[in-house]
C-alpha atoms as a PDB file:
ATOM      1  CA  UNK A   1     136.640 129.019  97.678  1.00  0.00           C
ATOM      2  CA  UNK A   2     133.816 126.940  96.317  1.00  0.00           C
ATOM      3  CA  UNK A   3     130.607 127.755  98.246  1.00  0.00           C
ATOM      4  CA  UNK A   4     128.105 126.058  95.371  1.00  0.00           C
ATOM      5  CA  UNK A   5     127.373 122.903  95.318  1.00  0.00           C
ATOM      6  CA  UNK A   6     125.456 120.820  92.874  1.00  0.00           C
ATOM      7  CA  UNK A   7     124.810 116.923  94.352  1.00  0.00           C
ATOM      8  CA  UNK A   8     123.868 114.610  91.335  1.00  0.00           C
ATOM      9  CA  UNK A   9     121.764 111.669  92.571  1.00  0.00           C
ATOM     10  CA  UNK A  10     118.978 108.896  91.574  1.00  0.00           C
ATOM     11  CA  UNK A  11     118.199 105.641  90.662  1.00  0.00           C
ATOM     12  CA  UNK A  12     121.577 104.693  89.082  1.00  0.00           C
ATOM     13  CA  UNK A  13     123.247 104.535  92.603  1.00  0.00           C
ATOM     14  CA  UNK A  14     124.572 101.237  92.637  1.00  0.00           C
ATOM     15  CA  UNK A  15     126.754  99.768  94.522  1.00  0.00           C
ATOM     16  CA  UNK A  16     130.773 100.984  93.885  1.00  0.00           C
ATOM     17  CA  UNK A  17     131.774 100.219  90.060  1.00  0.00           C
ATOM     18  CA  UNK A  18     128.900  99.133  88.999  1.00  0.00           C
ATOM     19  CA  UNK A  19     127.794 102.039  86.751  1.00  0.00           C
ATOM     20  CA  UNK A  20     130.943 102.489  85.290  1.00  0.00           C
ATOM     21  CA  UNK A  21     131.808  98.479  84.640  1.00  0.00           C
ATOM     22  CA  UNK A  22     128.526  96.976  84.810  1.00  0.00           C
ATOM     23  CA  UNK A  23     125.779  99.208  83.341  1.00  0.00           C
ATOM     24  CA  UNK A  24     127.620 100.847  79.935  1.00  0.00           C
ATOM     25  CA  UNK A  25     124.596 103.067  78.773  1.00  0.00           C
ATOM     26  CA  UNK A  26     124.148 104.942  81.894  1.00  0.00           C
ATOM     27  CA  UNK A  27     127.692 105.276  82.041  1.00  0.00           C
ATOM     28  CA  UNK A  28     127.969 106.533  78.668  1.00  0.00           C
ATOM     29  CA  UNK A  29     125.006 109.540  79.446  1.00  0.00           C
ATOM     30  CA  UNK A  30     126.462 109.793  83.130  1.00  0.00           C
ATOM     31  CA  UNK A  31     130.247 110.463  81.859  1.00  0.00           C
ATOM     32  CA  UNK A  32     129.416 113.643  79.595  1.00  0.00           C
ATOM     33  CA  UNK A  33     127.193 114.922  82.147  1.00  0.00           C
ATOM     34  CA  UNK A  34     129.758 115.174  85.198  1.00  0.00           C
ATOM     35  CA  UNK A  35     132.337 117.381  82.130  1.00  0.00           C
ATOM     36  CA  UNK A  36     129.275 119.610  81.158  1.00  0.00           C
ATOM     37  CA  UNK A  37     128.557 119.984  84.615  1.00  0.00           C
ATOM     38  CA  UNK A  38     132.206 121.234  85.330  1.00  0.00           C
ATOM     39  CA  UNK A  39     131.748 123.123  81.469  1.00  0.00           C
ATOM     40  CA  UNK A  40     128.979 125.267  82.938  1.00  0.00           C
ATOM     41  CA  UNK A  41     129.358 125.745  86.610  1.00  0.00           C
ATOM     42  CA  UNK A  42     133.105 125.967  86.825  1.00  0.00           C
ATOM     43  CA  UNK A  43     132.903 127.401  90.005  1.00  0.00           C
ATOM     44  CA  UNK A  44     130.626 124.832  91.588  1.00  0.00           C
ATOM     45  CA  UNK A  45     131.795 121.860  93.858  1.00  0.00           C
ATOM     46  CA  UNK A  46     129.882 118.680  92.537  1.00  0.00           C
ATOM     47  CA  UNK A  47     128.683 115.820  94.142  1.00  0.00           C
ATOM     48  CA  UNK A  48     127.582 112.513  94.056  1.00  0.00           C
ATOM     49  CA  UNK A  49     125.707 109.304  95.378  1.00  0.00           C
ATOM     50  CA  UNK A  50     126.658 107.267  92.520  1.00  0.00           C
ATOM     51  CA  UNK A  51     129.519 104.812  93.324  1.00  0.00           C
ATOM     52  CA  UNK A  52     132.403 105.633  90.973  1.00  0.00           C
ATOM     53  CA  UNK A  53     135.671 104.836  91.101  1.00  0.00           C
ATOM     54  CA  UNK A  54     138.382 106.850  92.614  1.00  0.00           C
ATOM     55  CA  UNK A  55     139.931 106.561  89.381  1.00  0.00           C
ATOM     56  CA  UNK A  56     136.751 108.600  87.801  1.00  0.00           C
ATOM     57  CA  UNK A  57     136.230 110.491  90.236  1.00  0.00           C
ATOM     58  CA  UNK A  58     139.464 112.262  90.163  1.00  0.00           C
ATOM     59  CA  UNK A  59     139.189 112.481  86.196  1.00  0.00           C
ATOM     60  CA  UNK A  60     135.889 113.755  86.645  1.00  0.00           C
ATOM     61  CA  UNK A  61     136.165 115.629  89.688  1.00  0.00           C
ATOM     62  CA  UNK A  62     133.629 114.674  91.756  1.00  0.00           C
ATOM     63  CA  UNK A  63     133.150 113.672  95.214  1.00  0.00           C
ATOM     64  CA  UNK A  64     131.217 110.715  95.768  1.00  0.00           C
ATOM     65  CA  UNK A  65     129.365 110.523  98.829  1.00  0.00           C
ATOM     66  CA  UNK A  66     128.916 107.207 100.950  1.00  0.00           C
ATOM     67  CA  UNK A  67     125.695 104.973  99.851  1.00  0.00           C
ATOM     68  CA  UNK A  68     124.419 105.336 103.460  1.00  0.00           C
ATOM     69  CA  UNK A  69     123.829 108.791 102.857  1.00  0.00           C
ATOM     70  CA  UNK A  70     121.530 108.035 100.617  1.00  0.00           C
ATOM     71  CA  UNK A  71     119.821 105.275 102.116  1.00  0.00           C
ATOM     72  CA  UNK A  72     120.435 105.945 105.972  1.00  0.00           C
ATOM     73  CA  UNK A  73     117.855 108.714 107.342  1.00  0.00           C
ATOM     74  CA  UNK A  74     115.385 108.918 109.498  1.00  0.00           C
ATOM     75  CA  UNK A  75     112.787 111.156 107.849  1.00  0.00           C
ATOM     76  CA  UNK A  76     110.936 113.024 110.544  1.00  0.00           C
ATOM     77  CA  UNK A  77     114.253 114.143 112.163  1.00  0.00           C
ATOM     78  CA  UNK A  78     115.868 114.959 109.021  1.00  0.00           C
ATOM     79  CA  UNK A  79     113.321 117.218 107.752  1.00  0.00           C
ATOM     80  CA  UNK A  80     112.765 118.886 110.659  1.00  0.00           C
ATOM     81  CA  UNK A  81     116.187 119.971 111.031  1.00  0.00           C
ATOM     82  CA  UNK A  82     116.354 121.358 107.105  1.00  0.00           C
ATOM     83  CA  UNK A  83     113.409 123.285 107.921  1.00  0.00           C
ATOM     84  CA  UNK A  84     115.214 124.754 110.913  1.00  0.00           C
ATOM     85  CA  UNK A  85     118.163 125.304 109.499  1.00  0.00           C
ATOM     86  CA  UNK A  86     116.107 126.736 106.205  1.00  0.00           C
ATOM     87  CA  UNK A  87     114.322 129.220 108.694  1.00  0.00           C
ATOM     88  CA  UNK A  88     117.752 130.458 110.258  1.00  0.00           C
ATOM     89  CA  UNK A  89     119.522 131.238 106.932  1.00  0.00           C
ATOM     90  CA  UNK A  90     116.064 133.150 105.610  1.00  0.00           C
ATOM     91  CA  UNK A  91     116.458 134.852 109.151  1.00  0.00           C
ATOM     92  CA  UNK A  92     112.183 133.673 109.526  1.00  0.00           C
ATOM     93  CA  UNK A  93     111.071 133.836 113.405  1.00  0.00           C
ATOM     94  CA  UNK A  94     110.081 129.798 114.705  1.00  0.00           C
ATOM     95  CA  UNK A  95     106.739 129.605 114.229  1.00  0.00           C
ATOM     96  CA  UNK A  96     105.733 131.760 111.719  1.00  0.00           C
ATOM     97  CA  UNK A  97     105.575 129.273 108.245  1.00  0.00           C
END
């Protein structure tokens, strides 16, 4: 069961195909470093924002998450809740950081 997780992400998220078919020297730093990932952390689940192919991403192995993930959230809610949810796995009383 893979419980780590290791999301890949930044300014390269374009929209689907685009990396691979549109943008070749990115793609050609972007391909080695999904297979080194997997070389590494063979254990970990990995994840990403950039818009592969299904094609690649079933080579590769990686899950690629929906663009409005990345672009879709509300900042004061979201953070908020990570800090809560931060605070209940360190088992830290509300209130006290």
């Amino acid at each position: 069961m893979v419980n780590e997780k290791i999301l890949v992400t930044g300014l390269c998220t374009l929209h689907w195909g685009r990396l691979e078919f549109g943008n070749i020297g990115n793609y050609y730093i972007v391909e080695p470093l999904f297979r080194l990932l997997h070389k590494h952390f063979p254990n970990y689940e990995v994840l990403t924002t950039f818009q592969m192919t299904e094609e690649f991403s079933r080579k590769e192995k990686v899950q690629v998450l929906p663009m409005e993930i990345y672009y879709n959230w509300d900042l004061e809610k979201d953070v908020k809740m990570h800090i809560m949810m931060w605070k209940k796995q360190n088992n830290i009383v509300l209130g006290t950081i």
